[in-house]
Every structure is written in structure tokens, then in C-alpha cells.
PDB file of N, CA and C in Angstrom:
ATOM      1  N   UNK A   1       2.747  43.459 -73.544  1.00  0.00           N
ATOM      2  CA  UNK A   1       1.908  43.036 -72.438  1.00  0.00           C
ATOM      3  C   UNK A   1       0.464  43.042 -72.925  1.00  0.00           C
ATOM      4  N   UNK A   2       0.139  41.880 -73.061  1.00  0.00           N
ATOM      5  CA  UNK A   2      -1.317  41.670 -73.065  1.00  0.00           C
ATOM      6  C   UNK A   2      -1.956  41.894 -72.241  1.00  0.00           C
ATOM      7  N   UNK A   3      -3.788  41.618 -72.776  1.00  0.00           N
ATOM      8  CA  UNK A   3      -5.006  41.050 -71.837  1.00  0.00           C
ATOM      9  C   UNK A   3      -4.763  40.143 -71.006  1.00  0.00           C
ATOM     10  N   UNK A   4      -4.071  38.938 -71.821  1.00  0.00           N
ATOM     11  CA  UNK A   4      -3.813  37.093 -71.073  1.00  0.00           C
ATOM     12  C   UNK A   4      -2.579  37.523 -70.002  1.00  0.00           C
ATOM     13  N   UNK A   5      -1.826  38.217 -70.253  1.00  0.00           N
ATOM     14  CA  UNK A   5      -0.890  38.289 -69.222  1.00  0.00           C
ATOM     15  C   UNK A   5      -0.991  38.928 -68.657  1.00  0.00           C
ATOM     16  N   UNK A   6      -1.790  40.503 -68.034  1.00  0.00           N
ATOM     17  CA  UNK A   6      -2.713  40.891 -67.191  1.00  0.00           C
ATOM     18  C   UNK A   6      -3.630  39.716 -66.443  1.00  0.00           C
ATOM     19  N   UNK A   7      -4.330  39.343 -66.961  1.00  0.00           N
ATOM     20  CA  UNK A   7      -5.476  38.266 -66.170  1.00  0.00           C
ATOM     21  C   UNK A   7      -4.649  37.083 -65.884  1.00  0.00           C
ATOM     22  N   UNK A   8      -3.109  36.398 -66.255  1.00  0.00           N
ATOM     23  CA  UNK A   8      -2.602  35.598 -65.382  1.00  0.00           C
ATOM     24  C   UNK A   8      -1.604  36.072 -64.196  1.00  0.00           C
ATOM     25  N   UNK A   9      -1.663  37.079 -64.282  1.00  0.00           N
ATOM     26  CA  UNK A   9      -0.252  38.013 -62.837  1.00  0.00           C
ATOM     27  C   UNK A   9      -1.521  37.757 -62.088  1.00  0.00           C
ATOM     28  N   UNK A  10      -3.027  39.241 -62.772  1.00  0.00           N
ATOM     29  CA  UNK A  10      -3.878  39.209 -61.494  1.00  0.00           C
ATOM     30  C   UNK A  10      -4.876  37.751 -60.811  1.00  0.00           C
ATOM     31  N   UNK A  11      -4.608  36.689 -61.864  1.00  0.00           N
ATOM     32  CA  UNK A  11      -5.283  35.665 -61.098  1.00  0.00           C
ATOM     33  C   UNK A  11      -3.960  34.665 -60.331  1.00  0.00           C
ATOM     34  N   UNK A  12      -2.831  34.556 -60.625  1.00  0.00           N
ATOM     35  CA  UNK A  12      -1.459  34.386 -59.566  1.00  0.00           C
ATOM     36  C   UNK A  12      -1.743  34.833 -58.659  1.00  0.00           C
ATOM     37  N   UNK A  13      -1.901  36.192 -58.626  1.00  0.00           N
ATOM     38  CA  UNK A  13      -1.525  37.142 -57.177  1.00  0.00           C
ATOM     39  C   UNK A  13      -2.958  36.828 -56.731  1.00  0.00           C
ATOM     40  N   UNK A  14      -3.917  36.807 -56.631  1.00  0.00           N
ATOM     41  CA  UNK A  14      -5.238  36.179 -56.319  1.00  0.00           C
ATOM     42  C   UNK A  14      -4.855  34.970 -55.734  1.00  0.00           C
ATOM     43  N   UNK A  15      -4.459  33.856 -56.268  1.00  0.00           N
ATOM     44  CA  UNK A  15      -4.615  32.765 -55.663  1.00  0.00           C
ATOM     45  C   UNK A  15      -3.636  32.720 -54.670  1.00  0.00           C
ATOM     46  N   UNK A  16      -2.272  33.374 -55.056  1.00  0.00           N
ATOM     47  CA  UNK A  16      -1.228  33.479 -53.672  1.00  0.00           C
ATOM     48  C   UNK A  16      -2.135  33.997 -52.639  1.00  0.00           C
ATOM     49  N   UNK A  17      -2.909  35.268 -52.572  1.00  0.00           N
ATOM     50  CA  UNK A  17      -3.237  36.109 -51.468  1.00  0.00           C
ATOM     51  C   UNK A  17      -4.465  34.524 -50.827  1.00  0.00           C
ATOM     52  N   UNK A  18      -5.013  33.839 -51.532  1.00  0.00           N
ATOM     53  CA  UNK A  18      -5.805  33.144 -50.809  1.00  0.00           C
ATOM     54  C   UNK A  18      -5.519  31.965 -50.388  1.00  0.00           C
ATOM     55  N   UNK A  19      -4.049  31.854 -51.243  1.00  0.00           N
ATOM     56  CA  UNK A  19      -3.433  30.432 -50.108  1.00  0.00           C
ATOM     57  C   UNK A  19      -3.064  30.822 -49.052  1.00  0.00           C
ATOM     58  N   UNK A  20      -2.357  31.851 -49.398  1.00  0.00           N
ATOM     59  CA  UNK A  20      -1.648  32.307 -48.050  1.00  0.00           C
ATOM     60  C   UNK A  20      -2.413  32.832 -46.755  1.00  0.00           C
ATOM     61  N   UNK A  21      -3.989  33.176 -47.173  1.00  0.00           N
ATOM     62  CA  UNK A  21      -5.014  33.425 -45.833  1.00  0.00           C
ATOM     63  C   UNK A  21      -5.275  32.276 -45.457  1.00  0.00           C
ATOM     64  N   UNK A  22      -5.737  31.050 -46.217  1.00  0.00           N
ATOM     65  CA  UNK A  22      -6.372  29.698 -45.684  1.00  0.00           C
ATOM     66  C   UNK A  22      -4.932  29.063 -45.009  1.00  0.00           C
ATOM     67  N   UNK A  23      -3.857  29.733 -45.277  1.00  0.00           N
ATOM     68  CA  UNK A  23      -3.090  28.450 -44.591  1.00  0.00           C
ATOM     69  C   UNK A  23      -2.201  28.828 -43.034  1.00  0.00           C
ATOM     70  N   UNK A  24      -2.711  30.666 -42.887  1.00  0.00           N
ATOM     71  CA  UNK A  24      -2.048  31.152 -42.255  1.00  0.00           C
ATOM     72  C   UNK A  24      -2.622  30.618 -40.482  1.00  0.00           C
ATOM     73  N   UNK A  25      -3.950  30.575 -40.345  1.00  0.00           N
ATOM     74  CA  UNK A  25      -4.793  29.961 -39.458  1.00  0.00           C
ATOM     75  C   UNK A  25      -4.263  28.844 -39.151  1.00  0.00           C
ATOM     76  N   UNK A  26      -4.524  27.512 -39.723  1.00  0.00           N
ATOM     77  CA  UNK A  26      -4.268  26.443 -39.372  1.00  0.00           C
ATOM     78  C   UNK A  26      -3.238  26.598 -39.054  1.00  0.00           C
ATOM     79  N   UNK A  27      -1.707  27.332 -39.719  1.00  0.00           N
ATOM     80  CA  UNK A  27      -0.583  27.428 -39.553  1.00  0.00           C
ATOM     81  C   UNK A  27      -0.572  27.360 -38.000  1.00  0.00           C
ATOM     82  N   UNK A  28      -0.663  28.681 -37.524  1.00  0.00           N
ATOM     83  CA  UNK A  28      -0.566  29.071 -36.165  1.00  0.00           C
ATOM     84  C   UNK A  28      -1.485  27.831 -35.188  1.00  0.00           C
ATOM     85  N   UNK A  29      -2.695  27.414 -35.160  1.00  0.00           N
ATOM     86  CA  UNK A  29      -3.176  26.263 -34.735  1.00  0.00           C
ATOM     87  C   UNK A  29      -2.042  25.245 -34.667  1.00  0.00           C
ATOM     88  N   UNK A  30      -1.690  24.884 -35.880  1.00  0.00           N
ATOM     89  CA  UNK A  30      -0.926  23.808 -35.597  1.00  0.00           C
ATOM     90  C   UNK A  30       0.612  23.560 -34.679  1.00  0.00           C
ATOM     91  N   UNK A  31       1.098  25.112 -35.200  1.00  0.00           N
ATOM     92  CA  UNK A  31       2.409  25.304 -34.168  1.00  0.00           C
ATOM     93  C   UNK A  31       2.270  25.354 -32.600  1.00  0.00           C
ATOM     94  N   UNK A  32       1.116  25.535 -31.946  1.00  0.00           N
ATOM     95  CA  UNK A  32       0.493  25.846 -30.786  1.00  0.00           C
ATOM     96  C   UNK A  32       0.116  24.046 -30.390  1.00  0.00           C
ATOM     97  N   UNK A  33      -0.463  23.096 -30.886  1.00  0.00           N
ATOM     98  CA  UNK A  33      -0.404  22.122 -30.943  1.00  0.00           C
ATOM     99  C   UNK A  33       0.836  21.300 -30.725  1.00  0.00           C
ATOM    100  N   UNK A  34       1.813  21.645 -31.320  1.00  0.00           N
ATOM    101  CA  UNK A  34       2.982  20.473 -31.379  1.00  0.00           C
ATOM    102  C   UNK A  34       3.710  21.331 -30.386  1.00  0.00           C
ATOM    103  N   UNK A  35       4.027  22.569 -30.096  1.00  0.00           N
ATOM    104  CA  UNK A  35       4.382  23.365 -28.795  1.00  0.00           C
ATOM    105  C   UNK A  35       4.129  22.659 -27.397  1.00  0.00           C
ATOM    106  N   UNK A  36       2.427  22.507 -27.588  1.00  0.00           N
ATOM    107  CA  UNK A  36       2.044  21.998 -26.109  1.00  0.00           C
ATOM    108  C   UNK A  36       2.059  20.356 -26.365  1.00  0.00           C
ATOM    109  N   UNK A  37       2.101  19.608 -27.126  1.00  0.00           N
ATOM    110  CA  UNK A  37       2.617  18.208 -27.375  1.00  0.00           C
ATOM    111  C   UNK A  37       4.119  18.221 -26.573  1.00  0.00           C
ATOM    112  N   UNK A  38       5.070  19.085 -27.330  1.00  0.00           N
ATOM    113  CA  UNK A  38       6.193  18.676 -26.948  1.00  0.00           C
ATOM    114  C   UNK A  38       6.245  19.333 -25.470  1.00  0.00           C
ATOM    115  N   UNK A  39       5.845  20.166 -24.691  1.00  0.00           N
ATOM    116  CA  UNK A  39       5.549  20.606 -23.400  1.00  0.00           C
ATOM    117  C   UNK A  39       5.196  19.075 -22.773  1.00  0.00           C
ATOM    118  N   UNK A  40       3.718  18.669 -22.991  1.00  0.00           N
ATOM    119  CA  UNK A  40       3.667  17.776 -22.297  1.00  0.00           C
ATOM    120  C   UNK A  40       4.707  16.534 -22.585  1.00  0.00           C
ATOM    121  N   UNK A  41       4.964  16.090 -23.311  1.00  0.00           N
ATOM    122  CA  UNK A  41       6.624  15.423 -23.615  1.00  0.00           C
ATOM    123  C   UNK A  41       7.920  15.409 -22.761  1.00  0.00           C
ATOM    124  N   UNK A  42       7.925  16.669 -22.232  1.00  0.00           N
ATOM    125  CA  UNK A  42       9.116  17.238 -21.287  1.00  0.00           C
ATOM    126  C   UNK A  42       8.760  16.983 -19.574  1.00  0.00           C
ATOM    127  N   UNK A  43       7.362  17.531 -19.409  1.00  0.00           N
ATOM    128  CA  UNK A  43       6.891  17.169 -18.410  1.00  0.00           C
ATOM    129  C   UNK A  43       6.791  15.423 -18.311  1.00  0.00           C
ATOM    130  N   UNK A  44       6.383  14.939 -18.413  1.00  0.00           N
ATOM    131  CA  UNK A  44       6.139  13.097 -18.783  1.00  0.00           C
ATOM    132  C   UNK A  44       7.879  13.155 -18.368  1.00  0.00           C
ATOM    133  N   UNK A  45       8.319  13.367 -19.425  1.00  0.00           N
ATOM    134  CA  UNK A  45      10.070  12.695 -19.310  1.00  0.00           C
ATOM    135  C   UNK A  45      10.541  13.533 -17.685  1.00  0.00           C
ATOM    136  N   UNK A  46      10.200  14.169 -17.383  1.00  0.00           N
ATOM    137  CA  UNK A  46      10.735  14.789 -16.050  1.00  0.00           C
ATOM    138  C   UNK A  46      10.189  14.153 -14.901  1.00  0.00           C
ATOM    139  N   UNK A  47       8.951  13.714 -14.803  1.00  0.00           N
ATOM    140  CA  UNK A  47       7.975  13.151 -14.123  1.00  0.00           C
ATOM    141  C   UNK A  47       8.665  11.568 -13.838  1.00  0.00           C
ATOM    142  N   UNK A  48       9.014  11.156 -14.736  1.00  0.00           N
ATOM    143  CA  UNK A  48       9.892   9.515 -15.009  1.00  0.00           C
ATOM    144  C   UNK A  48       8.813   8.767 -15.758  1.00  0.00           C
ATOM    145  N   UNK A  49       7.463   9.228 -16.083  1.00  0.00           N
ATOM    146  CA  UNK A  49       7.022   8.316 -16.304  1.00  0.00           C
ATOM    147  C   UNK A  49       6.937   8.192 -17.901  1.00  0.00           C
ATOM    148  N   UNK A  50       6.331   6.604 -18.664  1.00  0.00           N
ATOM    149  CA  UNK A  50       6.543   6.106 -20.153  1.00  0.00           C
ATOM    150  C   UNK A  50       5.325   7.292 -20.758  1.00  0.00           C
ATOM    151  N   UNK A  51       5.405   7.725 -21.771  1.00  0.00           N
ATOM    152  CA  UNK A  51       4.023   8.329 -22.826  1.00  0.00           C
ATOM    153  C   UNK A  51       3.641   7.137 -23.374  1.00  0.00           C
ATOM    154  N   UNK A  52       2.748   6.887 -23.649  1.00  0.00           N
ATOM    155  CA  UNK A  52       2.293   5.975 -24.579  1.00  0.00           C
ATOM    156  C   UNK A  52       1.712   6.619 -25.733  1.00  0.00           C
ATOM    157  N   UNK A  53       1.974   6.331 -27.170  1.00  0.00           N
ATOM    158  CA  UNK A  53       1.605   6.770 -28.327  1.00  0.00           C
ATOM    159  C   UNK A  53       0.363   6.355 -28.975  1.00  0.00           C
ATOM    160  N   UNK A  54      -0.178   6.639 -28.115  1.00  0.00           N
ATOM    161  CA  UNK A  54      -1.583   5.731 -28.830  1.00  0.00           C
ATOM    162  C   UNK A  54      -1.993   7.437 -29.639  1.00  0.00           C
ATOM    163  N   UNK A  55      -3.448   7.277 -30.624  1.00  0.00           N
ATOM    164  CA  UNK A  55      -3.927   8.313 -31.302  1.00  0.00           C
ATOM    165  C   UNK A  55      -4.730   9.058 -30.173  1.00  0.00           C
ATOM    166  N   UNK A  56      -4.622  10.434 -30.350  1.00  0.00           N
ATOM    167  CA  UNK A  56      -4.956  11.498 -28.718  1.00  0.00           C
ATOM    168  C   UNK A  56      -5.787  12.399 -30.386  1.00  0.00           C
ATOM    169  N   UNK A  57      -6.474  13.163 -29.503  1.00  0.00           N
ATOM    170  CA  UNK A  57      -7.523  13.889 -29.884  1.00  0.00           C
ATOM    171  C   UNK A  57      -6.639  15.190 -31.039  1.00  0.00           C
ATOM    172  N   UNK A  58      -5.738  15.808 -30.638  1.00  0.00           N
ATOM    173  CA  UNK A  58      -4.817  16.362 -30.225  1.00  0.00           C
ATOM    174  C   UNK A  58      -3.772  15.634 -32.122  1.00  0.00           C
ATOM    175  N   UNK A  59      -3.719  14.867 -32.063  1.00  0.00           N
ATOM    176  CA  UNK A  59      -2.762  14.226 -33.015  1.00  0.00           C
ATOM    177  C   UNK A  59      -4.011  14.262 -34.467  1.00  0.00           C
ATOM    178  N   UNK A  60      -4.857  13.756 -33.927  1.00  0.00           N
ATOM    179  CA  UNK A  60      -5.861  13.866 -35.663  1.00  0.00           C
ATOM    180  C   UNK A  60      -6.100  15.098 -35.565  1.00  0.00           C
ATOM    181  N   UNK A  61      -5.940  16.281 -34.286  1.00  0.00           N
ATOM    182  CA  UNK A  61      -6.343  17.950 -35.083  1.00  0.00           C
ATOM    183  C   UNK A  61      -4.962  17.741 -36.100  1.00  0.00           C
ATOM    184  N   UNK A  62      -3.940  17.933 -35.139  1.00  0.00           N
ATOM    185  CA  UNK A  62      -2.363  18.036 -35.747  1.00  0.00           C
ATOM    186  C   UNK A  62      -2.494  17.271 -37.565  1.00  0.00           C
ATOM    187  N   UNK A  63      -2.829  16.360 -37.721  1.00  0.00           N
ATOM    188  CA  UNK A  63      -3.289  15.359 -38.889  1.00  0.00           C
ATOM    189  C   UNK A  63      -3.755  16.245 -39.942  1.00  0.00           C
ATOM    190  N   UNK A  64      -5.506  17.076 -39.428  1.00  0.00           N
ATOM    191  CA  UNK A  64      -6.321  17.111 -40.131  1.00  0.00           C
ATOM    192  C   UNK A  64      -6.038  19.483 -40.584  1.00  0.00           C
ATOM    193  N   UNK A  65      -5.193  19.555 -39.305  1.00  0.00           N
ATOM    194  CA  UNK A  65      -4.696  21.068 -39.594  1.00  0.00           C
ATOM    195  C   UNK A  65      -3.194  21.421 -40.254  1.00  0.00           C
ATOM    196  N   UNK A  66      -2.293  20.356 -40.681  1.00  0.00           N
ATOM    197  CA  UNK A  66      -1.346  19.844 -41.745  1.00  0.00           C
ATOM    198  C   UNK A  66      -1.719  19.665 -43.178  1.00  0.00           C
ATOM    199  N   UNK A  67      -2.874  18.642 -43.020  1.00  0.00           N
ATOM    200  CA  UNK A  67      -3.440  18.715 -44.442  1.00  0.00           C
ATOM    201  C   UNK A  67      -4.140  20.292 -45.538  1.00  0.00           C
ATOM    202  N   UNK A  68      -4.706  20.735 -44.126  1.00  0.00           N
ATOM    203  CA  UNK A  68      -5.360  22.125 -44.626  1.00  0.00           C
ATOM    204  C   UNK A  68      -4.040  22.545 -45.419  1.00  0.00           C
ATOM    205  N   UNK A  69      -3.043  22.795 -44.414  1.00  0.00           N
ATOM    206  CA  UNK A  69      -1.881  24.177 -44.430  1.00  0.00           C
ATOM    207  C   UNK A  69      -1.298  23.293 -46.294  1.00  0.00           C
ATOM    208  N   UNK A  70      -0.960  21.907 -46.375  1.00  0.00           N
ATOM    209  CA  UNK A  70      -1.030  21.604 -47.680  1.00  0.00           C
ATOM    210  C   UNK A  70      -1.525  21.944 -48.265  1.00  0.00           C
ATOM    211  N   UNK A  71      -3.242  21.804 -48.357  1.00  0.00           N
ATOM    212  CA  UNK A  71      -3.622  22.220 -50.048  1.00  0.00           C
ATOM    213  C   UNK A  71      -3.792  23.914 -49.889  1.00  0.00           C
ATOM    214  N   UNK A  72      -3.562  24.530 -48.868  1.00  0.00           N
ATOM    215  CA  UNK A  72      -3.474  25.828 -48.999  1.00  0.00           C
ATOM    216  C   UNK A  72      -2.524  26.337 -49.870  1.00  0.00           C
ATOM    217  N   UNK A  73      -1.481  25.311 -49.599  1.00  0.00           N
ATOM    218  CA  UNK A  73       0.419  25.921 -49.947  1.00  0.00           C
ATOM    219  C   UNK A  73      -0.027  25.281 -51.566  1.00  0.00           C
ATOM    220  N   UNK A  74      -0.573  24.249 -51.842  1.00  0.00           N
ATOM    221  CA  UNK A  74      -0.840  24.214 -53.265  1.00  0.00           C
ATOM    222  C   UNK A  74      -1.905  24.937 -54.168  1.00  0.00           C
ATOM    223  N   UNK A  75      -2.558  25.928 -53.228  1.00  0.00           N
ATOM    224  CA  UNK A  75      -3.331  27.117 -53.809  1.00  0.00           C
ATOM    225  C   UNK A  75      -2.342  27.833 -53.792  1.00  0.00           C
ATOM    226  N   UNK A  76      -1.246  28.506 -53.763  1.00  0.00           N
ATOM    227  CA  UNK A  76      -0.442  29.600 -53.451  1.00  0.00           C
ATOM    228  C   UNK A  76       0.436  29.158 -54.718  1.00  0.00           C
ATOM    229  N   UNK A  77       1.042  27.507 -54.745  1.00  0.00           N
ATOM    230  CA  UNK A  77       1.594  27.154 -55.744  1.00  0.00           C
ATOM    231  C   UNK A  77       1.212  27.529 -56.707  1.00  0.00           C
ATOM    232  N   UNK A  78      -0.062  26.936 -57.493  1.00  0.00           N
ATOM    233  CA  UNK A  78      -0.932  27.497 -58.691  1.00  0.00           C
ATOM    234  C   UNK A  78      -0.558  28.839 -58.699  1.00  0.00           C
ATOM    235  N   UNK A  79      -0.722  29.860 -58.187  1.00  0.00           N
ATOM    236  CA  UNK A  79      -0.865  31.201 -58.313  1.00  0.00           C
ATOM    237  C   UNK A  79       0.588  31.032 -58.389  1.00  0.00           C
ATOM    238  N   UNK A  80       1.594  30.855 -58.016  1.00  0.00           N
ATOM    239  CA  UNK A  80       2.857  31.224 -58.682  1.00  0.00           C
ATOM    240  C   UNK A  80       3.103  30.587 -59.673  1.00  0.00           C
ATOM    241  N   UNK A  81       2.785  29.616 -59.701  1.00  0.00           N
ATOM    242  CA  UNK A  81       2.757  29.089 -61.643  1.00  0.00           C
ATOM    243  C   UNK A  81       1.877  29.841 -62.634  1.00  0.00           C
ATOM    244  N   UNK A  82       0.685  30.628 -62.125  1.00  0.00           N
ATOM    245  CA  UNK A  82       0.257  31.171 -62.937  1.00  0.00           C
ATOM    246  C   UNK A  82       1.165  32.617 -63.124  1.00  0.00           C
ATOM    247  N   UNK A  83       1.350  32.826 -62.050  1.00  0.00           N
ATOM    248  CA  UNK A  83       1.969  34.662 -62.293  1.00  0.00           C
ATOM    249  C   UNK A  83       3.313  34.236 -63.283  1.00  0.00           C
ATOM    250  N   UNK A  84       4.084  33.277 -62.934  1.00  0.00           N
ATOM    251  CA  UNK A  84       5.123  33.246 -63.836  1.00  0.00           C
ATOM    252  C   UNK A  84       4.991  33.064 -65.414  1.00  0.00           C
ATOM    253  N   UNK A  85       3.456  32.271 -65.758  1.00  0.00           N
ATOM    254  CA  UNK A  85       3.408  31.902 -67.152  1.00  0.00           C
ATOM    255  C   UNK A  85       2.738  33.398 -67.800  1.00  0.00           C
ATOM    256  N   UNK A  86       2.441  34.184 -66.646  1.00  0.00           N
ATOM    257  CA  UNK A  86       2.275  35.971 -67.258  1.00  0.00           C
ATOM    258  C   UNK A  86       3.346  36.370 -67.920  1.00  0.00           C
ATOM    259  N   UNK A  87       4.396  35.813 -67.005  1.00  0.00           N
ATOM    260  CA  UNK A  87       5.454  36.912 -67.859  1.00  0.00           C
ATOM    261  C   UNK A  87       6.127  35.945 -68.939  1.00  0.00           C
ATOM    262  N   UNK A  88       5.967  34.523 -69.000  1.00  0.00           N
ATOM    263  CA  UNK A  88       6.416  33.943 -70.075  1.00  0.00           C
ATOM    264  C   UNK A  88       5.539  33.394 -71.475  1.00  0.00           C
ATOM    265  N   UNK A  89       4.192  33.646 -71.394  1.00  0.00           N
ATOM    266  CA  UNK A  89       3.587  34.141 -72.161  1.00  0.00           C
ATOM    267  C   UNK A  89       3.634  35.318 -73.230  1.00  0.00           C
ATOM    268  N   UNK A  90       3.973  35.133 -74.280  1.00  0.00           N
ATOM    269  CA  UNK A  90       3.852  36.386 -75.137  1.00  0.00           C
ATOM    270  C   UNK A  90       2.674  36.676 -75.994  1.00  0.00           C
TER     271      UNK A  90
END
């Protein structure tokens, strides 16, 4: 066990711990979003009346708090590609 494979576990586990904070937020935002989407969905269909799909305020958060939770999950990625090339590094 090296220096290099010390400084790639602790910069893995670094970048996991900070994907996984940036993506945990939006996460929950976004599930709360498509929750009350599909709420109002149920109501509308009970009501009898058509939804119309046009773009709602509501759909570009959903859009723009998806994309976050992505490049979060590809900060978390990196860090597990790095922690693994720790231990396959000699």
C-alpha cells in the first residue's frame, strides 16, 4: 500500500461523500414534484376533465432538478472509479 493508493481511496471516498450531498437535495425536491404532479393527475382524471401537456413551471424545475441529481451521480461515479483504481493500482 502506497502514497498513490492512499490519495486515490481518500480522493474516491471524497468525491462519493460529495456526490452523494449535491444529489441528495434535488433528490428529495424532485420526488415531491412528480408526487404532487401525479396528485394533480388523479384529481384532473376524477374531476372528468382533459390535462393538457403543455410545459408548466413545475416540469422545467422537474427538467432542471434531474439534471443536477445526474452530474451529482457522475461525481459519486468518479469517486468509485477512483477508489477502485486504489486497490488496483500497485
Amino acid at each position: 500500500m502506497g502514497p498513490l493508493n492512499l490519495a486515490l481511496w481518500l480522493a474516491g471516498v471524497a468525491l462519493i461523500a460529495v456526490g452523494y450531498s449535491r444529489a441528495r437535495g434535488p433528490w428529495t425536491r424532485y420526488q415531491a414534484l412528480k408526487e404532487e404532479d401525479a396528485n394533480i393527475a388523479r384529481y384532473e382524471a376524477w374531476r372528468g376533465g382533459l390535462r393538457n401537456d403543455e410545459t408548466t413551471g413545475a416540469s422545467i424545475a422537474k427538467d432542471i432538478l434531474r439534471r443536477q441529481v445526474w452530474q451529482a451521480g457522475a461525481v459519486a461515479i468518479a469517486g468509485f472509479v477512483l477508489a477502485i483504481a486504489g486497490f488496483l493500482i500497485r
